[in-house]
C-alpha atoms as a PDB file:
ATOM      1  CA  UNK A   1      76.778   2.702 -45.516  1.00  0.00           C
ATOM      2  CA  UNK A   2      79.881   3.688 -43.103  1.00  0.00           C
ATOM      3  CA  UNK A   3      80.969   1.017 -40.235  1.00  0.00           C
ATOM      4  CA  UNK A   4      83.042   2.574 -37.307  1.00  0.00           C
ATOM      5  CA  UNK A   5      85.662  -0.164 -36.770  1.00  0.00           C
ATOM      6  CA  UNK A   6      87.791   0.257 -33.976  1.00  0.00           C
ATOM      7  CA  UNK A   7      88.581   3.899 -34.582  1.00  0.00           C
ATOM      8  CA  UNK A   8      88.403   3.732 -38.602  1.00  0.00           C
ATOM      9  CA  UNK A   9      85.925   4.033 -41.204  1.00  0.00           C
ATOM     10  CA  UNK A  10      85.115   1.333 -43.862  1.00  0.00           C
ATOM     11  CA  UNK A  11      83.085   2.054 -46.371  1.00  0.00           C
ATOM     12  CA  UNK A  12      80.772  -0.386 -47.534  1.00  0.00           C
ATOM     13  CA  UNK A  13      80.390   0.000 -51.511  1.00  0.00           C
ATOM     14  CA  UNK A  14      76.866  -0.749 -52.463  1.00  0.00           C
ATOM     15  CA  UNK A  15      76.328  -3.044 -55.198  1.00  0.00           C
ATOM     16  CA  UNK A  16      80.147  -3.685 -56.058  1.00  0.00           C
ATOM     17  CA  UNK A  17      79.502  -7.195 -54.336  1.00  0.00           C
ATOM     18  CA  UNK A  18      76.954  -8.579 -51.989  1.00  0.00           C
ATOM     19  CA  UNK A  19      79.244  -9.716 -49.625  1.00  0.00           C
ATOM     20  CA  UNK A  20      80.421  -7.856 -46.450  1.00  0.00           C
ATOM     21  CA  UNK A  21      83.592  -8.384 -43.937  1.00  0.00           C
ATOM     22  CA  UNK A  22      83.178  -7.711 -40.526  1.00  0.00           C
ATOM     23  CA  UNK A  23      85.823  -8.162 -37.701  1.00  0.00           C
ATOM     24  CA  UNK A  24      84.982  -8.960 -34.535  1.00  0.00           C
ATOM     25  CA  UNK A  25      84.413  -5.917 -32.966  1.00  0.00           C
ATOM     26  CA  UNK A  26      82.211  -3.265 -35.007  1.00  0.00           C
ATOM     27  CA  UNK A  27      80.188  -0.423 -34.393  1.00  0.00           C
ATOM     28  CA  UNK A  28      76.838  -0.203 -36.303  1.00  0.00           C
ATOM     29  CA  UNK A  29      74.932   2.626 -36.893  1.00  0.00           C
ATOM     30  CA  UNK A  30      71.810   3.139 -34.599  1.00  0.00           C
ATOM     31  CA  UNK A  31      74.203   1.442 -31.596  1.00  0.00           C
ATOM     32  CA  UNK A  32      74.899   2.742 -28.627  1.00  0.00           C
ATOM     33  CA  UNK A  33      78.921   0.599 -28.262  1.00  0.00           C
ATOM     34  CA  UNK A  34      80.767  -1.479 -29.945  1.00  0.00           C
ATOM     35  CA  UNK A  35      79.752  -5.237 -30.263  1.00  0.00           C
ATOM     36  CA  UNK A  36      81.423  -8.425 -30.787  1.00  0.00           C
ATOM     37  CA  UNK A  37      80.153 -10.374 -33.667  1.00  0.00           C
ATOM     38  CA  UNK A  38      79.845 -14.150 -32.671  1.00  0.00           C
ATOM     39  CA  UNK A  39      79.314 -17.331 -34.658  1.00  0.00           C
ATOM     40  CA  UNK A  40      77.043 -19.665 -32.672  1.00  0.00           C
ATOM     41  CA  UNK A  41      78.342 -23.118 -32.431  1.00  0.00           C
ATOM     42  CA  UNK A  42      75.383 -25.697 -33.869  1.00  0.00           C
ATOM     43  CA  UNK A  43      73.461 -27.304 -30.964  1.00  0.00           C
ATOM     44  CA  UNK A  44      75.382 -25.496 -28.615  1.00  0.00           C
ATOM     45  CA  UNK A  45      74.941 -22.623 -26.523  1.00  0.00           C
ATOM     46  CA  UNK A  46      78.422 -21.140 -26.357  1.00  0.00           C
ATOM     47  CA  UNK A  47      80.152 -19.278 -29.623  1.00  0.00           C
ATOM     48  CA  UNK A  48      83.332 -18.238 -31.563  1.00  0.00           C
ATOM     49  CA  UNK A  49      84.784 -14.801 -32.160  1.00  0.00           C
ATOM     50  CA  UNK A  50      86.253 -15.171 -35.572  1.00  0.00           C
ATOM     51  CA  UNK A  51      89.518 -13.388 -36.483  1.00  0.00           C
ATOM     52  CA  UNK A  52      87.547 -12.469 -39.668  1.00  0.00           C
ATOM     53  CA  UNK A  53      84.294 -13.251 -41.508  1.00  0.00           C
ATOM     54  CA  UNK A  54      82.650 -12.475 -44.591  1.00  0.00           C
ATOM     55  CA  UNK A  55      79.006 -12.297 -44.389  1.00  0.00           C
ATOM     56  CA  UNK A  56      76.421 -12.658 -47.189  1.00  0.00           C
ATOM     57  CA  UNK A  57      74.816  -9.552 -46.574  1.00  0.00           C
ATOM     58  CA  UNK A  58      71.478 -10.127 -48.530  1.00  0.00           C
ATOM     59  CA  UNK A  59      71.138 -13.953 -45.904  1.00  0.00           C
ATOM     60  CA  UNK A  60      72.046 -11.652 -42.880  1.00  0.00           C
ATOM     61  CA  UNK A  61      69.239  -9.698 -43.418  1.00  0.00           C
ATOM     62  CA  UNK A  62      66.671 -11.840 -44.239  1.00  0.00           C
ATOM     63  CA  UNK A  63      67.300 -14.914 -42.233  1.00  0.00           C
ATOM     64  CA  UNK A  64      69.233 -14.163 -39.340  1.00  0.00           C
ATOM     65  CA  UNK A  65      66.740 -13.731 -36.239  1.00  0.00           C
ATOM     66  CA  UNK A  66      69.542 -11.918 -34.335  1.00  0.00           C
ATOM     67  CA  UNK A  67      71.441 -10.314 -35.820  1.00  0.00           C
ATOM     68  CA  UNK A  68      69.904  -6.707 -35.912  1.00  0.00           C
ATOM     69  CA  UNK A  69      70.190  -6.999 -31.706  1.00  0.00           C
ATOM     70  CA  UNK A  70      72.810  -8.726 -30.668  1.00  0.00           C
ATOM     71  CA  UNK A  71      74.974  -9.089 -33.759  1.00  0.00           C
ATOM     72  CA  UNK A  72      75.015 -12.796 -33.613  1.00  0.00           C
ATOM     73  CA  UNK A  73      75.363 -15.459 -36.392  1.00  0.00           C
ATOM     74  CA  UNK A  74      73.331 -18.682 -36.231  1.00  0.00           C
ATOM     75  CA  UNK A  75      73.301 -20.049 -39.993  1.00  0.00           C
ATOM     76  CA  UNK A  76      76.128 -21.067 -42.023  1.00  0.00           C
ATOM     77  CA  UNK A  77      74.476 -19.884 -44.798  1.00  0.00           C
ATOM     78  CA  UNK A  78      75.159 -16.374 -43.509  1.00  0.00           C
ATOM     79  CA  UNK A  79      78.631 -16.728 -43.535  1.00  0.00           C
ATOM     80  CA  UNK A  80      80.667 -17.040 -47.314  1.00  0.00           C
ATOM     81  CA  UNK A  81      83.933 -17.070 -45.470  1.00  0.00           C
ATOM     82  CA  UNK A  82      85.615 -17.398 -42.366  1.00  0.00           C
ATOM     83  CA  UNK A  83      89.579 -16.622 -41.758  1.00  0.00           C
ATOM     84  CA  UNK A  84      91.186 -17.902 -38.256  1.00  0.00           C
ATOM     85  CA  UNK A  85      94.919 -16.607 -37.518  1.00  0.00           C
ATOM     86  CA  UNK A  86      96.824 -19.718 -35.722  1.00  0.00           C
ATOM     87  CA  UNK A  87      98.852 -18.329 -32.264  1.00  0.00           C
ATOM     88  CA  UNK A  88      99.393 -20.822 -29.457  1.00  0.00           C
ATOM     89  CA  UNK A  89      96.135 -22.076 -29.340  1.00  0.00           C
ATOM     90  CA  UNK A  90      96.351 -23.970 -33.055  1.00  0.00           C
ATOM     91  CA  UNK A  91      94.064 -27.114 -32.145  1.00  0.00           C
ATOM     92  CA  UNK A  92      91.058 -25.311 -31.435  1.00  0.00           C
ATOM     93  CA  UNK A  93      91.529 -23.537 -34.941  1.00  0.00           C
ATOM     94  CA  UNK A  94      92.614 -27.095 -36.830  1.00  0.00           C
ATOM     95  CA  UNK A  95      90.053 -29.047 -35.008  1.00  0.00           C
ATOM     96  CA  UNK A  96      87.513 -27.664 -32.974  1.00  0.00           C
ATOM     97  CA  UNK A  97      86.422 -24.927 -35.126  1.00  0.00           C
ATOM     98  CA  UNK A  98      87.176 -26.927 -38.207  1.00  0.00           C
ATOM     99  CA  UNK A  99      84.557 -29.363 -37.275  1.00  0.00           C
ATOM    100  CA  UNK A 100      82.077 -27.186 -36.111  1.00  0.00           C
ATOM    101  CA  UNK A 101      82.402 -24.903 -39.176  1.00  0.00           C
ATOM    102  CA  UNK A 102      82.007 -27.761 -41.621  1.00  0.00           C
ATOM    103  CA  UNK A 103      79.150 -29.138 -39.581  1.00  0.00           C
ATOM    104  CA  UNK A 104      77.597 -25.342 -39.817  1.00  0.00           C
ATOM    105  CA  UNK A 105      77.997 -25.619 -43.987  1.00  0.00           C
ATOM    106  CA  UNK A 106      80.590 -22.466 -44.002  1.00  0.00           C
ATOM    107  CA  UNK A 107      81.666 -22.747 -47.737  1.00  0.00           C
ATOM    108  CA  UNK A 108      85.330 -21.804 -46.965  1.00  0.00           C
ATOM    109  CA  UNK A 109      87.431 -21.762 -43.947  1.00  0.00           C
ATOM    110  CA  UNK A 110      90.784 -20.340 -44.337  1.00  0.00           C
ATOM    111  CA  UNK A 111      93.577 -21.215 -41.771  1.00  0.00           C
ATOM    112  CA  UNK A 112      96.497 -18.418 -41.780  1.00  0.00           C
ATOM    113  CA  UNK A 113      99.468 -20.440 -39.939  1.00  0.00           C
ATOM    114  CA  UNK A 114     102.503 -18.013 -40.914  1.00  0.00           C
ATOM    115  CA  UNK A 115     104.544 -19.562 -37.464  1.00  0.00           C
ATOM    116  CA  UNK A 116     103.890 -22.537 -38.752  1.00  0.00           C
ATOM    117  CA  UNK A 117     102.774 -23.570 -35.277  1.00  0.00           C
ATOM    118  CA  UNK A 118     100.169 -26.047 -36.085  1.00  0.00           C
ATOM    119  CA  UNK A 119     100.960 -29.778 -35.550  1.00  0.00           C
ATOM    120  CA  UNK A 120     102.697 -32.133 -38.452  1.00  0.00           C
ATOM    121  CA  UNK A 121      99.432 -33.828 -39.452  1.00  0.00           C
ATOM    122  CA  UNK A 122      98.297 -30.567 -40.284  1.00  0.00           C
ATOM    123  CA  UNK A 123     100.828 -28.823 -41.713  1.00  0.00           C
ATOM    124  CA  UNK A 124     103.189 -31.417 -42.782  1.00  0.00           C
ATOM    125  CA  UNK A 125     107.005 -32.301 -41.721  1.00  0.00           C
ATOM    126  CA  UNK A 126     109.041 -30.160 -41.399  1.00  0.00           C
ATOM    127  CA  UNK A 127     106.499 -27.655 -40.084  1.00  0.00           C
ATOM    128  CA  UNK A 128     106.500 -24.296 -41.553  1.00  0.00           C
ATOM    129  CA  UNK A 129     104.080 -21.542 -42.479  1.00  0.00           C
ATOM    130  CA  UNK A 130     101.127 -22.744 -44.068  1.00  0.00           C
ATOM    131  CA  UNK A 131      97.709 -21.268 -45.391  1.00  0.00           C
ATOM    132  CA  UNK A 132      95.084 -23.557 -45.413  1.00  0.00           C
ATOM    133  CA  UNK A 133      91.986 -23.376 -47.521  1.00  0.00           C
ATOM    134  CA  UNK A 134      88.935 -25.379 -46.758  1.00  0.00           C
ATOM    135  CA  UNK A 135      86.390 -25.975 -48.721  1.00  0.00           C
ATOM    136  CA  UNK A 136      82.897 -27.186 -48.516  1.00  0.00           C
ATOM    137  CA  UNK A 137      82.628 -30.103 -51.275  1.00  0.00           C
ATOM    138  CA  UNK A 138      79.369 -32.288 -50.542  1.00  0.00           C
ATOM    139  CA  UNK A 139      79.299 -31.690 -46.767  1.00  0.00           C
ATOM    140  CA  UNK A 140      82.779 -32.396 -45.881  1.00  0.00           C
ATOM    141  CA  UNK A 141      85.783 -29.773 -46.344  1.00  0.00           C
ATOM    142  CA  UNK A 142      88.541 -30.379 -48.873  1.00  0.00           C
ATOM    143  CA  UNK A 143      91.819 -28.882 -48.084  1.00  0.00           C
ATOM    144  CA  UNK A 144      94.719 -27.216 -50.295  1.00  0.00           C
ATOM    145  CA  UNK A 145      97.710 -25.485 -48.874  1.00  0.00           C
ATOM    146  CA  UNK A 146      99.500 -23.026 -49.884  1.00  0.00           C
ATOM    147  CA  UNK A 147     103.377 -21.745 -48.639  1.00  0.00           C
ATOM    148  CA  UNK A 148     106.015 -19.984 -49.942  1.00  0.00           C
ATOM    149  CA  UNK A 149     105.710 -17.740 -53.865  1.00  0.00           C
ATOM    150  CA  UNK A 150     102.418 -20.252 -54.285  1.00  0.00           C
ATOM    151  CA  UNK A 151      99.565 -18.710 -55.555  1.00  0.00           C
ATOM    152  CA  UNK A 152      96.615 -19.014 -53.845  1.00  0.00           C
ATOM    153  CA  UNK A 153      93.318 -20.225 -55.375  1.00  0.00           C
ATOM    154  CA  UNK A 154      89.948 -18.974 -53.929  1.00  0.00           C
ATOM    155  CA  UNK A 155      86.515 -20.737 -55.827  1.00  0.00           C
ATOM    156  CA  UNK A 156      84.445 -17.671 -53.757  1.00  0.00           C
ATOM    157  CA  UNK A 157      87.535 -15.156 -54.719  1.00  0.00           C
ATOM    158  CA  UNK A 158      88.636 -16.017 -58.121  1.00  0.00           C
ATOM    159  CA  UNK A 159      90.307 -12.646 -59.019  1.00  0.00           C
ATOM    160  CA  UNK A 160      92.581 -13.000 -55.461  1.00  0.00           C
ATOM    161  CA  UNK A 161      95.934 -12.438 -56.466  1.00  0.00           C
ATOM    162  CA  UNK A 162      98.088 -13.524 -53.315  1.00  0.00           C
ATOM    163  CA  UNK A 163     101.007 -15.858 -52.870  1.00  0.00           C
ATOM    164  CA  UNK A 164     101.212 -17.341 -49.062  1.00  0.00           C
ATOM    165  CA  UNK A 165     104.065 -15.436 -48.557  1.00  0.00           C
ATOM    166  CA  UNK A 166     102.618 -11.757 -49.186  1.00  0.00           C
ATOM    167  CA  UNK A 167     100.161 -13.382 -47.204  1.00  0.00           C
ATOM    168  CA  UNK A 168     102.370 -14.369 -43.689  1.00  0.00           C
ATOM    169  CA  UNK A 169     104.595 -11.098 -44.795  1.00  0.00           C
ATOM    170  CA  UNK A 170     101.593  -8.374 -44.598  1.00  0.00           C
ATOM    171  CA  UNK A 171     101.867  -7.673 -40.870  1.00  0.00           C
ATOM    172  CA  UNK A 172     105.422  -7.092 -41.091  1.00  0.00           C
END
């Protein structure tokens, strides 16, 4: 299956893994525009617009009452993995959406902070570039951090071979 992503073409390779990334704005075959992919908030009406998530294509399908329509998420058990770039709005990534993503059962929230904007009680003293890794350990998420040459460890991505650093450097 071929996504048109803003003006490129990612292949999806069938049975390599059953998991599937989508960004935020997508075309899908069979639609008439683009679409933003949203992650409804639980009990709430409004949403987020991930920077990137990684859907469990097989739950999508099944379970997910709106997705084929309006490309909207309601279950956490949809979503394996969602990845939030920190800019000047850091609180709503380090708290808002940290709470409501843990309260939604994401297994693994990953915070990208390569400004190392967030606040100290997140990212320590003195602040500097930080990726945080959350994960979902009996209903409450567990962080590690990773900065500098340090290797990062994914439980849902074992074979990820990434220091922070090649990481916060990518863009560059």
């Amino acid at each position: 299956m071929t996504h048109t992503i803003q003006g490129t073409k990612k292949k999806e390779y069938g049975g390599l893994s059953r998991n599937v990334a989508f960004p935020p704005r997508l075309e899908r075959p069979g639609r008439k525009s683009s679409c933003s992919l949203r992650v409804v908030k639980p009990a709430r009406e409004s949403s987020y617009e991930p920077d990137v998530v990684v859907l469990d294509k097989v739950g999508v399908a099944n379970d997910e009452p709106r997705w084929d329509n309006e490309s909207i998420i309601i279950l956490g058990t949809s979503i394996r993995l969602v990845i939030e770039v920190v800019s000047t709005n850091w609180s709503d990534d380090y708290a808002l959406k940290l709470e409501d993503y843990e309260a939604m059962g994401i297994p693994e929230y990953w915070i990208v902070d390569y400004l190392g904007l967030g606040g100290r009680r997140y990212i320590g003293n003195p602040k500097q570039p930080t990726f945080s890794m959350y994960q979902l350990v009996d209903g409450v998420y567990q962080v590690t951090q990773f900065r500098g040459n340090e290797r990062i460890v994914s439980a849902s991505f074992p074979e990820l071979n990434l220091t922070a650093n090649q990481i916060f450097n990518a863009g560059v």
